[in-house]
Each structure stands twice: as C-alpha cells, then as structure tokens.
Protein backbone atom coordinates (compact mmCIF):
# COMPACT_ATOMS: atom_id res chain seq x y z
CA UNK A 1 64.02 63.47 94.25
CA UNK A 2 67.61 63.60 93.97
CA UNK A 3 67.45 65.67 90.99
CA UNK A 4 65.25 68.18 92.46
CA UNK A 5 67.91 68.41 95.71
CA UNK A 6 71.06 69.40 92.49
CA UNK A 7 68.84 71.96 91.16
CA UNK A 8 67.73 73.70 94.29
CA UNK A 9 71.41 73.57 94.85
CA UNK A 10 72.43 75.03 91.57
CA UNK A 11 69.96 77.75 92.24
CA UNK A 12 70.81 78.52 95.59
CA UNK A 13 74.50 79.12 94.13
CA UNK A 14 73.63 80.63 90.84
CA UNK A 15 71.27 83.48 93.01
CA UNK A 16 73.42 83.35 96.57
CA UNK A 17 77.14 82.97 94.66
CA UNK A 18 79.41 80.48 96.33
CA UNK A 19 82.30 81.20 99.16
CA UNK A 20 85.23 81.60 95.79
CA UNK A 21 82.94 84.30 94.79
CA UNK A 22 82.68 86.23 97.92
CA UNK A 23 84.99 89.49 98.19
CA UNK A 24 88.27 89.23 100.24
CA UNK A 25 88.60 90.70 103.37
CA UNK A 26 90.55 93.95 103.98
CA UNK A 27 93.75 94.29 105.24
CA UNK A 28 94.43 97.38 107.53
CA UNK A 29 97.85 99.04 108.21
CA UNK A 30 97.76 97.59 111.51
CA UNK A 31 96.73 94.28 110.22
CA UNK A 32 99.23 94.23 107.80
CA UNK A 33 102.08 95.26 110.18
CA UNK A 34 100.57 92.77 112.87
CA UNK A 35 101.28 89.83 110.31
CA UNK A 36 104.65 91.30 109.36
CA UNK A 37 105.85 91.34 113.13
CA UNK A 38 104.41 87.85 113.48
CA UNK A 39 106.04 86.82 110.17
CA UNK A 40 109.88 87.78 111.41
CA UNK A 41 108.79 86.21 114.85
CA UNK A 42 108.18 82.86 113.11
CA UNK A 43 111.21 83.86 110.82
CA UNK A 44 113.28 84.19 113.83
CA UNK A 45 112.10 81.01 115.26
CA UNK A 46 112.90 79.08 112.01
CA UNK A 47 116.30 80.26 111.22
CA UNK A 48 116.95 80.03 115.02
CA UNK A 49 116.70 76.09 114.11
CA UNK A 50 112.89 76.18 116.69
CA UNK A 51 112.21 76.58 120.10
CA UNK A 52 111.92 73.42 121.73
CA UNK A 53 115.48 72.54 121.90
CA UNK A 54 115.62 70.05 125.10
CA UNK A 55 119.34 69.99 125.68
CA UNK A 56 120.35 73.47 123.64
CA UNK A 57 121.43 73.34 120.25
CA UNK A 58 123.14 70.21 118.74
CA UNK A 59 125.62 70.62 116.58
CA UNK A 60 125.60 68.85 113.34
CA UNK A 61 128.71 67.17 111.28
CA UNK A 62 129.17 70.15 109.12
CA UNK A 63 131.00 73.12 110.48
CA UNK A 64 128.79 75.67 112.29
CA UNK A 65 125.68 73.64 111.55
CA UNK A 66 123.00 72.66 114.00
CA UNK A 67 120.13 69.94 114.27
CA UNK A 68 116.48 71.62 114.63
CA UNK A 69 114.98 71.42 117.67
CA UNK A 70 112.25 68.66 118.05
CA UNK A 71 109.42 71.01 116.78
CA UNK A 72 110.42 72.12 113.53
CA UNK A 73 112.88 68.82 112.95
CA UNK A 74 110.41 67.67 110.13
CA UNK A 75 109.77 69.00 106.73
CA UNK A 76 106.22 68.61 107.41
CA UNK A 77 106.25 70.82 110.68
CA UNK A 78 108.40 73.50 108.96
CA UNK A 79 105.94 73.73 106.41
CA UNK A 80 102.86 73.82 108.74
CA UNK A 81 104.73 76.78 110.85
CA UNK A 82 105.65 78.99 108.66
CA UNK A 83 102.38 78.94 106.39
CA UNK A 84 100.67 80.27 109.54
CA UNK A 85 102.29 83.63 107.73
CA UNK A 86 103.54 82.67 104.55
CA UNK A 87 102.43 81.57 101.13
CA UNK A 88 103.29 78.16 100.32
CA UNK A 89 105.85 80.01 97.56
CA UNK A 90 107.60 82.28 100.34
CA UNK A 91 107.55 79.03 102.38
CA UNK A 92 109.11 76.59 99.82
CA UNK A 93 112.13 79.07 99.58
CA UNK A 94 113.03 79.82 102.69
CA UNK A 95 112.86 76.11 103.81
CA UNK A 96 115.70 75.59 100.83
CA UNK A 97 117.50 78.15 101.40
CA UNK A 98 118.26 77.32 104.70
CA UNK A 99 117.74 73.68 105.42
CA UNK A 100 120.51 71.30 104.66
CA UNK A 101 120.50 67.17 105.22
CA UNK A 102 123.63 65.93 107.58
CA UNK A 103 123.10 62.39 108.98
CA UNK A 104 119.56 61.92 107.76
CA UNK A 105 118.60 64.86 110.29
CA UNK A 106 117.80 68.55 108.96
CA UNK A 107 119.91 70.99 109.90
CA UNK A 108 120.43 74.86 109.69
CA UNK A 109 123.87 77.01 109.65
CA UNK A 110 123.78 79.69 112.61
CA UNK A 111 123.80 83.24 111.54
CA UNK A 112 122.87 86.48 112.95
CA UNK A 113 121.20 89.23 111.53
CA UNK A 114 119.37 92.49 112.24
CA UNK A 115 118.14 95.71 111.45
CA UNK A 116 118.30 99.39 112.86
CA UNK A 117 114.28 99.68 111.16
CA UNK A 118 111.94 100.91 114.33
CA UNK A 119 108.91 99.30 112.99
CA UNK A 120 107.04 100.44 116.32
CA UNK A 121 107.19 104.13 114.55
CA UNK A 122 106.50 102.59 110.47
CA UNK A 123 103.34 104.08 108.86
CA UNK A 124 102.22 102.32 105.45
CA UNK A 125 100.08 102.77 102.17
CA UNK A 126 98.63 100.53 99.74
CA UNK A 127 101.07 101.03 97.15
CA UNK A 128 98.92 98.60 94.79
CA UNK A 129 95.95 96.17 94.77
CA UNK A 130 94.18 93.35 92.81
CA UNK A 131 92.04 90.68 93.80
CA UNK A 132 93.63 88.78 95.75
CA UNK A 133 97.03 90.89 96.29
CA UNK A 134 97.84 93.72 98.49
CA UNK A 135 101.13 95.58 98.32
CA UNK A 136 102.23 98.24 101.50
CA UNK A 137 104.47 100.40 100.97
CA UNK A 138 105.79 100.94 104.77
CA UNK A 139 108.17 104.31 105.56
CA UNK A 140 110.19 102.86 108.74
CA UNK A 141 112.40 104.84 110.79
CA UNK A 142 115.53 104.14 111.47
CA UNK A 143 116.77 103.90 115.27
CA UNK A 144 118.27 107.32 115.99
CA UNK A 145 116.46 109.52 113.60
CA UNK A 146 120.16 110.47 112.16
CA UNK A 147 118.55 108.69 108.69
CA UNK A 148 115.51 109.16 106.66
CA UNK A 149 113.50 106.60 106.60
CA UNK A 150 113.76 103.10 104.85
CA UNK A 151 110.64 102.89 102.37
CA UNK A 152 110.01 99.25 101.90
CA UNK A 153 107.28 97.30 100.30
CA UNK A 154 105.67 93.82 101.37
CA UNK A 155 103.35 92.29 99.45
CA UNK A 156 100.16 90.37 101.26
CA UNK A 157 98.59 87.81 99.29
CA UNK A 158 94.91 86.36 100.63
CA UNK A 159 94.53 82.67 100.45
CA UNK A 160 90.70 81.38 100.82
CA UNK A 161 89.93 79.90 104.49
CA UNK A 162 93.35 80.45 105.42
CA UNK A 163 93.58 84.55 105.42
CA UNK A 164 96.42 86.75 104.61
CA UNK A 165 99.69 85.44 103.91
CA UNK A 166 103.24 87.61 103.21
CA UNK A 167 104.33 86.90 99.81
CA UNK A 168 107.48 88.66 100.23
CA UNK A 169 111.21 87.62 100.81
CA UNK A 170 112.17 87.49 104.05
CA UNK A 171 114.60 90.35 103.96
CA UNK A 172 111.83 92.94 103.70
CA UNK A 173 110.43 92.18 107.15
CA UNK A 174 113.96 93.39 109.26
C-alpha cells in the first residue's frame, strides 16, 4: 500500500510539477519601489542602532559608539529584521559592516547620512531579468529640479516562500 501512496505521489508531481517549478511572481514598478522605501526604512532603523531604546541611546566604551536598543541587540534579531527586505548576502554585509563587539554587547558608530533623490517623483524599467533576478533601473529626481536626474539600478532577487528581496548595497536605496 505504501508503495502505491510514492507512486501516486511521483505522478501527481511528474504531471502537476512541484512549488520549485512554479514561475516567480512579478514585480511591478510600484512593487519594486514599495520594497525599496521599506528597505531604507528598515535600513534606517538598523544603522539608527533600533527603535526600542528604553532610556535613549547608550553609549558604548568606544568613542561615538552606541549599544542597540533591546530589539535588534542580538545577532539573531538583526538577521530576522532585515531579511524581511534583504537577501541573506545583502544582510550578512551590512550587519559587518556596521556592527562592532564592546563589552560583550553589539554596538554601532552614529553617523548621518542622506540624499537630495525625490523618490516620490522616480519612474523605473526593468533594465534586465532572469529567473529568479530582476534589475530596475529607477530615473530619480533630484529635490529642486536644478539637476537631471540620478539613474540608479537595484537589483530584486525572489527567494521561494519568502518573496522579493533587494540584493543591492545599501547605498543605492538613498
């Protein structure tokens, strides 16, 4: 009987296909720029040292350092946050370019950044596709209108049962 159960299973894959051989979703310009503005938000967020900071920011040993805030204090819930956006690549190095150990705690150096990019105006094409890969190329204008716009690319990458990710250093998101 048991048999019988493995090959109506085999069949049923061999005729239906299985879920890695179903196509990938699409990803729209407004999808794409929806997960690139939720992207720098969690960017922010991270490099900000986290948002649940119960007494402000503590500072660390190390000049102009600071101790995450209780929800992003933990490798683990780094990782989990950011991949909400990110590929686990993308994830790995921004978590080591930015997190440093002082006292057995992680910590973060303050820094500010910005752009004059109006993303609210950006307009994008797929500049190139493949299976699982999606690159926009986004023309962004700048604040002003004194400047042509900034042409940048991002690259998507789907994951299975996890969706689109950014697969792109951080700078091209500001």
């Amino acid at each position: 009987m048991n048999i019988f159960i493995i090959l109506l299973l085999l069949l049923h894959n061999l005729v239906g296909g299985t879920d890695q051989n179903q196509s990938v979703p699409e990803l729209s310009e407004e999808l794409a720029l929806k997960l690139r503005a939720e992207g720098l938000e969690r960017l922010s967020t991270f490099i900000d040292g986290g948002s649940e900071c119960d007494q402000g920011k503590a500072p660390a040993s190390q000049e102009g350092y600071y101790y995450f805030c209780s929800d992003l204090d933990t490798y683990e819930e780094m990782y989990e946050y950011l991949e909400e956006t990110f590929t686990p690549d993308i994830t790995k190095k921004l978590i080591e370019s930015v997190v440093v150990v002082d006292n057995n705690r992680l910590s973060y150096q303050s820094v500010g950044w910005g752009s004059l990019n109006d993303w609210s105006r950006a307009n994008g094409t797929i500049a190139s596709r493949d299976e699982k890969t999606i690159k926009y190329k986004f023309r962004v204008p700048v604040f002003g209108d004194s400047h042509p716009p900034s042409e940048i690319q991002i690259e998507y990458e789907y994951i299975p049962e996890q969706g689109w990710r950014i697969n792109s250093p951080a700078r091209s998101l500001r």
